[in-house]
Protein backbone atom coordinates (compact mmCIF):
# COMPACT_ATOMS: atom_id res chain seq x y z
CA UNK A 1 82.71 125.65 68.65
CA UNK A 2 84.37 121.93 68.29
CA UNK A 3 87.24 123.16 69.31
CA UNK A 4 86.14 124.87 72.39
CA UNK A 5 84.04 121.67 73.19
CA UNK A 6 86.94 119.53 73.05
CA UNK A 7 89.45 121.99 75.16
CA UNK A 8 86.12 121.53 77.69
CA UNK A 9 86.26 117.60 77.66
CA UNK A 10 90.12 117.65 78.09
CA UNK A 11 89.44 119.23 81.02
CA UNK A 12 87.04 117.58 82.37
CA UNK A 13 88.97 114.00 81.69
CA UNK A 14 92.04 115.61 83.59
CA UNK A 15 89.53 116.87 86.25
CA UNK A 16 88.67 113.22 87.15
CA UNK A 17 91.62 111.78 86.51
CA UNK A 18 92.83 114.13 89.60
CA UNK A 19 90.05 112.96 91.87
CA UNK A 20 90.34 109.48 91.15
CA UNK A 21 93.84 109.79 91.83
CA UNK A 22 92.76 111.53 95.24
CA UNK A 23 90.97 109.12 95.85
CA UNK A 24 92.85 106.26 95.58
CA UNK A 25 95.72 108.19 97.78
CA UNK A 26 92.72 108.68 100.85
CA UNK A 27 91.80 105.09 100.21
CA UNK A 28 96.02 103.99 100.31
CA UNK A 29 96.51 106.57 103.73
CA UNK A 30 93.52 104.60 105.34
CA UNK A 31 94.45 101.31 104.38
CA UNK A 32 98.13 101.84 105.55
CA UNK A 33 97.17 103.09 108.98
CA UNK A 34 94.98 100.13 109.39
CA UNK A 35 97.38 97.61 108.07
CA UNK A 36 99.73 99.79 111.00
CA UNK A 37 97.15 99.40 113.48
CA UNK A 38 96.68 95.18 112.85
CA UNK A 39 100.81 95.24 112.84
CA UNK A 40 100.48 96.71 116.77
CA UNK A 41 97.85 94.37 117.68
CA UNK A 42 99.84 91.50 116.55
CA UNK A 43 102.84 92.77 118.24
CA UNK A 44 101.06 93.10 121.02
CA UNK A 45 98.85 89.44 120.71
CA UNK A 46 102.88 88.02 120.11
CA UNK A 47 104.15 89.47 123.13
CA UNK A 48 101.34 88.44 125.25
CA UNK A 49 101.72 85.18 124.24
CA UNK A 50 105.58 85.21 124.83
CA UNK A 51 104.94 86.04 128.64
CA UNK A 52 102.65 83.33 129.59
């Protein structure tokens, strides 16, 4: 029985150590394409300026 029970926690440690690691990647994908997204705007802001 303990040694079911502790196969069963092992598992569910590993379980959430896989969505937390999910997680963090979704969190990382979103963060880089905003981080992209402020690099165009400032490209954009720079050029802008550049022409007048």
């Amino acid at each position: 029985l303990n040694f079911t029970k502790s196969i069963t926690l092992k598992v569910i440690a590993l379980q959430q150590k896989v969505n937390i690691i999910l997680m963090q990647h979704s969190l990382n994908e979103r963060t880089r394409k905003f981080s992209n997204q402020n690099i165009y705007k400032n490209a954009k802001l720079q050029h802008f300026s550049e022409i007048q």
